[in-house]
PDB file of N, CA and C in Angstrom:
ATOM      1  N   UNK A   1      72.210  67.417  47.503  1.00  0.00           N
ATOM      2  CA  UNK A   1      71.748  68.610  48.147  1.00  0.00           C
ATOM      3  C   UNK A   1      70.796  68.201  49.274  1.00  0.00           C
ATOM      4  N   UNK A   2      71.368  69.091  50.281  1.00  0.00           N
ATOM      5  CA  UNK A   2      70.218  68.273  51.412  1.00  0.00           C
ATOM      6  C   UNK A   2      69.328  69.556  51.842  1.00  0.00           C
ATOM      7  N   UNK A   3      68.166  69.887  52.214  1.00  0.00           N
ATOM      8  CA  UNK A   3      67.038  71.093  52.556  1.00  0.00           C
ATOM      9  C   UNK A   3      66.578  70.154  54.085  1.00  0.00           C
ATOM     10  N   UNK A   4      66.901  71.012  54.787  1.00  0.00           N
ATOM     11  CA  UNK A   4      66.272  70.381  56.426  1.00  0.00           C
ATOM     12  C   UNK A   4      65.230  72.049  56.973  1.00  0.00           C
ATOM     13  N   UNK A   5      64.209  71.430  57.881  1.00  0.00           N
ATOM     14  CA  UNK A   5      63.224  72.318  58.269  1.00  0.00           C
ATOM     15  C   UNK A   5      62.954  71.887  59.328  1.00  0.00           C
ATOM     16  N   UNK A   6      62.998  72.825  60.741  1.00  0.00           N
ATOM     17  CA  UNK A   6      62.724  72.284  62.072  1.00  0.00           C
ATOM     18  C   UNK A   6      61.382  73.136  62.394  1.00  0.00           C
ATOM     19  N   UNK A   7      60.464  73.069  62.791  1.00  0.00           N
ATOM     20  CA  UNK A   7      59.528  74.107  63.743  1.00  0.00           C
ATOM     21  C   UNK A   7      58.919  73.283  64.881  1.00  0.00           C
ATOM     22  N   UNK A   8      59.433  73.591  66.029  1.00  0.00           N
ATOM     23  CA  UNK A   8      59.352  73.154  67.480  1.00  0.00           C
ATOM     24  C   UNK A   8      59.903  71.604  67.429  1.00  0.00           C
ATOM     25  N   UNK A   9      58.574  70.908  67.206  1.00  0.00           N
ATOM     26  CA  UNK A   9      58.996  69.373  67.897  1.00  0.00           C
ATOM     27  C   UNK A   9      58.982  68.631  65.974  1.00  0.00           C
ATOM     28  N   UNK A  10      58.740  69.478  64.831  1.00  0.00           N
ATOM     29  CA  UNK A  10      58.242  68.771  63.308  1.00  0.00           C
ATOM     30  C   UNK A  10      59.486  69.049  63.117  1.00  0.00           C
ATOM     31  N   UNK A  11      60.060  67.796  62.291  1.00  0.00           N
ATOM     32  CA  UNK A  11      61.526  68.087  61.683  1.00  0.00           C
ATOM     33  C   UNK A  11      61.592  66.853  60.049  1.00  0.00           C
ATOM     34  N   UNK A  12      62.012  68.151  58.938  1.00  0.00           N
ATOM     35  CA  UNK A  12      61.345  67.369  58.159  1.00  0.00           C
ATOM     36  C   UNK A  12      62.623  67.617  56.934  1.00  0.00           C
ATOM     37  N   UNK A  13      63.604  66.643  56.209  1.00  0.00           N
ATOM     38  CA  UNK A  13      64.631  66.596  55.638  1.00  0.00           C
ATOM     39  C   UNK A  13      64.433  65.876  54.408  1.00  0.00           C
ATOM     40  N   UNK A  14      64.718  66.471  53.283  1.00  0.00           N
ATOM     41  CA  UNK A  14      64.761  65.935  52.098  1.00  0.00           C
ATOM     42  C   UNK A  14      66.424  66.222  51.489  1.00  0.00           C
ATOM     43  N   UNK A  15      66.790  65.208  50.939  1.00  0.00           N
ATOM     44  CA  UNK A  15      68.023  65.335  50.323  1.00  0.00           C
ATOM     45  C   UNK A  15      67.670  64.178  49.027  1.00  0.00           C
ATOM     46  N   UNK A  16      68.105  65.544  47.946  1.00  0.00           N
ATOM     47  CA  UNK A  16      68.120  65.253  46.279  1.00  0.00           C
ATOM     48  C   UNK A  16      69.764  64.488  46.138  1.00  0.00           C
ATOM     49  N   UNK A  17      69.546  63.049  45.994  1.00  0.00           N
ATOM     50  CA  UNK A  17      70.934  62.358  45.674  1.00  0.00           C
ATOM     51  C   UNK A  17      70.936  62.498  44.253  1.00  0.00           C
ATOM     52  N   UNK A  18      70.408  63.009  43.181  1.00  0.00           N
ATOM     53  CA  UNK A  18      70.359  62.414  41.940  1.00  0.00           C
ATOM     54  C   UNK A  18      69.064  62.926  40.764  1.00  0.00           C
ATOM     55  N   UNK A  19      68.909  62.999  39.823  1.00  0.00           N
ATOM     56  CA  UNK A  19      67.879  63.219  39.040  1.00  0.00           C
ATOM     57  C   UNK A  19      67.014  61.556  39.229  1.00  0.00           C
ATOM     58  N   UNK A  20      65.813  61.749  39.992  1.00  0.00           N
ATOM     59  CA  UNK A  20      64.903  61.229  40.188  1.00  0.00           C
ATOM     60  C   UNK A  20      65.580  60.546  41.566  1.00  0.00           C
ATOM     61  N   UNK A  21      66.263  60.857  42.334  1.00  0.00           N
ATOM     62  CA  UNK A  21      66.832  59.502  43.336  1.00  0.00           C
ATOM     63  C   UNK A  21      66.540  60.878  44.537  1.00  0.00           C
ATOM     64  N   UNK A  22      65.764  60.153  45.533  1.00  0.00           N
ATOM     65  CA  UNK A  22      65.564  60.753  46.982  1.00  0.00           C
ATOM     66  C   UNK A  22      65.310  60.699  47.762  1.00  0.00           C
ATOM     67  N   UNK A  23      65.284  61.220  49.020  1.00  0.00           N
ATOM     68  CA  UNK A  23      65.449  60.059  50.372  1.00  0.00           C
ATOM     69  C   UNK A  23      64.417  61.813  51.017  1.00  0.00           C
ATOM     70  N   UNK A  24      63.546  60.831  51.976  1.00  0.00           N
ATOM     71  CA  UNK A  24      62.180  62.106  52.573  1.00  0.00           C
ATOM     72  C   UNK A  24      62.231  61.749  53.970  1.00  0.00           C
ATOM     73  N   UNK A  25      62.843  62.552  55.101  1.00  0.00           N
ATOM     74  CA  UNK A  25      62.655  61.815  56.199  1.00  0.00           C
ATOM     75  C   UNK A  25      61.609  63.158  57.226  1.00  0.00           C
ATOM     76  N   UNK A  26      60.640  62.195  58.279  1.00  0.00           N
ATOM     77  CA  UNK A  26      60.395  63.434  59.089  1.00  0.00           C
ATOM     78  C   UNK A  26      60.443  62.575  60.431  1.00  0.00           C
ATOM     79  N   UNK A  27      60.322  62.981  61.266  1.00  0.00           N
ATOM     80  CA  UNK A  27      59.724  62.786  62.534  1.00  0.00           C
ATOM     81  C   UNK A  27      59.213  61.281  62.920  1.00  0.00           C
ATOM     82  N   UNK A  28      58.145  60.825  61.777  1.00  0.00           N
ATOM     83  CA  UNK A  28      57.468  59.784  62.095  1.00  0.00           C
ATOM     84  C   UNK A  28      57.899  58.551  60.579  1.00  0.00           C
ATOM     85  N   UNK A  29      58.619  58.822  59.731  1.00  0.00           N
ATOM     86  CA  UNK A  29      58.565  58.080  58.901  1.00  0.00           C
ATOM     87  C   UNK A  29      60.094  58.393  58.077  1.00  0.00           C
ATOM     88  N   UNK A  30      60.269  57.473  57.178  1.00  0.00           N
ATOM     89  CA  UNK A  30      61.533  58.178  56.229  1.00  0.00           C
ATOM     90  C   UNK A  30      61.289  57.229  55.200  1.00  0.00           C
ATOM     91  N   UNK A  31      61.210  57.858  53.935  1.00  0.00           N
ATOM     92  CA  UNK A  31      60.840  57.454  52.406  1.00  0.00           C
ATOM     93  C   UNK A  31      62.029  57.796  51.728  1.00  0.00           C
ATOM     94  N   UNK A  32      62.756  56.344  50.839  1.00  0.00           N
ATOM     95  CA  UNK A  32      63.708  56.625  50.012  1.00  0.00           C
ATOM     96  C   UNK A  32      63.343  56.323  48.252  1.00  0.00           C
ATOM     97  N   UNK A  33      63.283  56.739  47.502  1.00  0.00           N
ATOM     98  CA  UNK A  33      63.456  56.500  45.918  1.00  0.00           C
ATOM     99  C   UNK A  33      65.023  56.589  45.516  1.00  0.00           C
ATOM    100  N   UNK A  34      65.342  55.329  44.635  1.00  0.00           N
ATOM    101  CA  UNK A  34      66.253  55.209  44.061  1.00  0.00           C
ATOM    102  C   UNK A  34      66.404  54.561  42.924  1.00  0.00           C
ATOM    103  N   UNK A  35      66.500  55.217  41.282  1.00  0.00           N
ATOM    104  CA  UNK A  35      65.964  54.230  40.432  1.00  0.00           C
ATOM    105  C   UNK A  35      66.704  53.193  39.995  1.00  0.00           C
ATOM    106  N   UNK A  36      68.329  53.330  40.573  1.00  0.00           N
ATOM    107  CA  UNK A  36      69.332  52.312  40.884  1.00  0.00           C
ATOM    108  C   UNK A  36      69.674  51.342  41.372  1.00  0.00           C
ATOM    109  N   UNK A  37      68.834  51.683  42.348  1.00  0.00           N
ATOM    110  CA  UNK A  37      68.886  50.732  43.841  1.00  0.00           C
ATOM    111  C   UNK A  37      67.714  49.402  43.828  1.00  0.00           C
ATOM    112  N   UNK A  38      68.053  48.512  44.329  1.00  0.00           N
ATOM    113  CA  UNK A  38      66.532  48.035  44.835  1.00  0.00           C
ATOM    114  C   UNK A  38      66.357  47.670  46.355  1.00  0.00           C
ATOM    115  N   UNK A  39      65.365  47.930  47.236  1.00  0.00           N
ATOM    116  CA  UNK A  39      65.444  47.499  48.076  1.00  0.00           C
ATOM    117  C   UNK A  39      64.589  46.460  48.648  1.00  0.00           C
ATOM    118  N   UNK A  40      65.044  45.768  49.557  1.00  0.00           N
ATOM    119  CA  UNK A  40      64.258  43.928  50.079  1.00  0.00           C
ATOM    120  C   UNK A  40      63.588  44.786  51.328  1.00  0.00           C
ATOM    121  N   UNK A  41      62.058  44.526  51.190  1.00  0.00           N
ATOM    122  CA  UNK A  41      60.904  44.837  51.928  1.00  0.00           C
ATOM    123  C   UNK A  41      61.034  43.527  52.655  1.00  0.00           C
ATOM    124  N   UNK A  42      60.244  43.698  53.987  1.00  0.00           N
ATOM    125  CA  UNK A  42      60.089  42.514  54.929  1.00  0.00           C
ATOM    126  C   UNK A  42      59.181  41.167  53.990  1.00  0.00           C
ATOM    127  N   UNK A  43      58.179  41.736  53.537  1.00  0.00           N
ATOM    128  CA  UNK A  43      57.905  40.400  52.225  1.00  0.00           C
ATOM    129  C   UNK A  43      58.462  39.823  51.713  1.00  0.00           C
ATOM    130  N   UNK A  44      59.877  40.375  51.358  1.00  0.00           N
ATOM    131  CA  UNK A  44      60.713  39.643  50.539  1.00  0.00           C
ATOM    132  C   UNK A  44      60.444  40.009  49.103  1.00  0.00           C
ATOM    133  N   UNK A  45      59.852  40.996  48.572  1.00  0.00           N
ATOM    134  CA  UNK A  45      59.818  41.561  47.608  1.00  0.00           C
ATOM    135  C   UNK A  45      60.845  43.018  47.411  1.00  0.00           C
ATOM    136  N   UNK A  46      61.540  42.960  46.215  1.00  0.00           N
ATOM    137  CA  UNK A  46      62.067  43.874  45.867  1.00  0.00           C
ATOM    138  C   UNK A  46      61.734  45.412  45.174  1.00  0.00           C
ATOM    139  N   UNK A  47      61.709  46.740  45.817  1.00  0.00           N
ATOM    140  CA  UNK A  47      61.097  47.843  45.074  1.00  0.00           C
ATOM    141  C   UNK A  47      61.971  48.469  45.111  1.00  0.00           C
ATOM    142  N   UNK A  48      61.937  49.553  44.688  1.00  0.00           N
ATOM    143  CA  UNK A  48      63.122  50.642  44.425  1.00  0.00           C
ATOM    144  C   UNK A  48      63.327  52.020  45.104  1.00  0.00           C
ATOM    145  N   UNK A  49      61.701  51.385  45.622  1.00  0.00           N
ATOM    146  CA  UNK A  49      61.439  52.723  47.312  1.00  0.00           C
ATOM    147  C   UNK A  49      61.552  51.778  48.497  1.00  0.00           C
ATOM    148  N   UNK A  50      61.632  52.822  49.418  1.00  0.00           N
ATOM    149  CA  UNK A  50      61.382  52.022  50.760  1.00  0.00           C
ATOM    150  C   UNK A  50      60.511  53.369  51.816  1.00  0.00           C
ATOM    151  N   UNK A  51      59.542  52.485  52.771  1.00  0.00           N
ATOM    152  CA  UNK A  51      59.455  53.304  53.420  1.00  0.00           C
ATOM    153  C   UNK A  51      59.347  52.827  54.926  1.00  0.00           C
ATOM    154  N   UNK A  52      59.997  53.456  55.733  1.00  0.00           N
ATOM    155  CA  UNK A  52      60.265  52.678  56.778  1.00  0.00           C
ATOM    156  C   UNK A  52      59.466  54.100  57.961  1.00  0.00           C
ATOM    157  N   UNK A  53      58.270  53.196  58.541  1.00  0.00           N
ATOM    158  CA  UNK A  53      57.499  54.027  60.373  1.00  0.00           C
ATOM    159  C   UNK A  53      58.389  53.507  61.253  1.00  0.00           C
ATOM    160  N   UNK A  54      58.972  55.052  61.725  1.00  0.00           N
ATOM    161  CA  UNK A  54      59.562  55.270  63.090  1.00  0.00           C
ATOM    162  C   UNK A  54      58.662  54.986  63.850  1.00  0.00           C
ATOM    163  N   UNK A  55      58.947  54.426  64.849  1.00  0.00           N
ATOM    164  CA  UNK A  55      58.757  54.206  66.474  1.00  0.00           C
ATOM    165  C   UNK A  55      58.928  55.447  66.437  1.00  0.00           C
ATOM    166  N   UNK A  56      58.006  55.372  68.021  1.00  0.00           N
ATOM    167  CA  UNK A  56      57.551  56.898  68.684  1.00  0.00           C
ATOM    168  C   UNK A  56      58.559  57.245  70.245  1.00  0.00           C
ATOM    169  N   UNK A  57      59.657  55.886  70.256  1.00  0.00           N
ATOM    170  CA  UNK A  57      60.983  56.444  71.022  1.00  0.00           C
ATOM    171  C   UNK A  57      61.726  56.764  70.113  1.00  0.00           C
ATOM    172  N   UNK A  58      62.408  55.933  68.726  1.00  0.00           N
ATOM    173  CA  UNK A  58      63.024  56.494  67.693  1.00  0.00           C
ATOM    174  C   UNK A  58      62.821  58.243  67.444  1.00  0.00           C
ATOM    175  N   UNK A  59      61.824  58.446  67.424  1.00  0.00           N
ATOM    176  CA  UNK A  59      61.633  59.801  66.380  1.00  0.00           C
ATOM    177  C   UNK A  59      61.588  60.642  68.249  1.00  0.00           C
ATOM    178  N   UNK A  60      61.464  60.465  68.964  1.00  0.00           N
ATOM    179  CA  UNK A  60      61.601  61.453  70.630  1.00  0.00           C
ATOM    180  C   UNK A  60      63.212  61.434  70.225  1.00  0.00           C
ATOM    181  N   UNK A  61      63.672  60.157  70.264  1.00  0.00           N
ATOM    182  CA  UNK A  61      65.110  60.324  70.415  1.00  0.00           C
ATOM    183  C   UNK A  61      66.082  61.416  69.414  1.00  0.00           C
ATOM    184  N   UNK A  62      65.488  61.050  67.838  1.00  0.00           N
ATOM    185  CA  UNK A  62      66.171  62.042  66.723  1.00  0.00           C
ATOM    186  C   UNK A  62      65.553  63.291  66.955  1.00  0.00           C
ATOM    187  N   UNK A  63      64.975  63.622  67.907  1.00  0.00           N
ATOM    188  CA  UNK A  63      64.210  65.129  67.641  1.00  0.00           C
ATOM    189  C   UNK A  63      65.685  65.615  69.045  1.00  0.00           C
ATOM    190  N   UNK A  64      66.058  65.112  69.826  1.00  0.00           N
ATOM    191  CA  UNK A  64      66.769  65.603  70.798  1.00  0.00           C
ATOM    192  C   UNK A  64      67.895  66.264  70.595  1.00  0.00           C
TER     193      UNK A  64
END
């Protein structure tokens, strides 16, 4: 299930993949949980979230 919300230039999307599994994106950032998954952080450590800061051309560009 995906829920998206725009007001002017804030745009902010959550989509429920799963009981406990979910991915949070807005404007400036996008946060995933997955208790399936793991994901490789630039450390080289493995977690099961990720959260990855947009660049401020990235997030001009997805707002267009």
């Amino acid at each position: 299930m995906e829920i998206a919300f725009s007001i002017r230039r804030f745009k902010l999307k959550i989509e429920i993949l799963g009981f406990l599994d979910f991915a949070f994106e807005t404007n400036s950032f996008e946060f995933a949980f997955d208790r399936r998954h793991w994901f490789e952080h630039p450390d080289g450590k493995m977690r099961r979230w990720d959260f990855v800061r947009k660049t401020r051309r990235a997030a001009e560009t997805a707002a267009v």
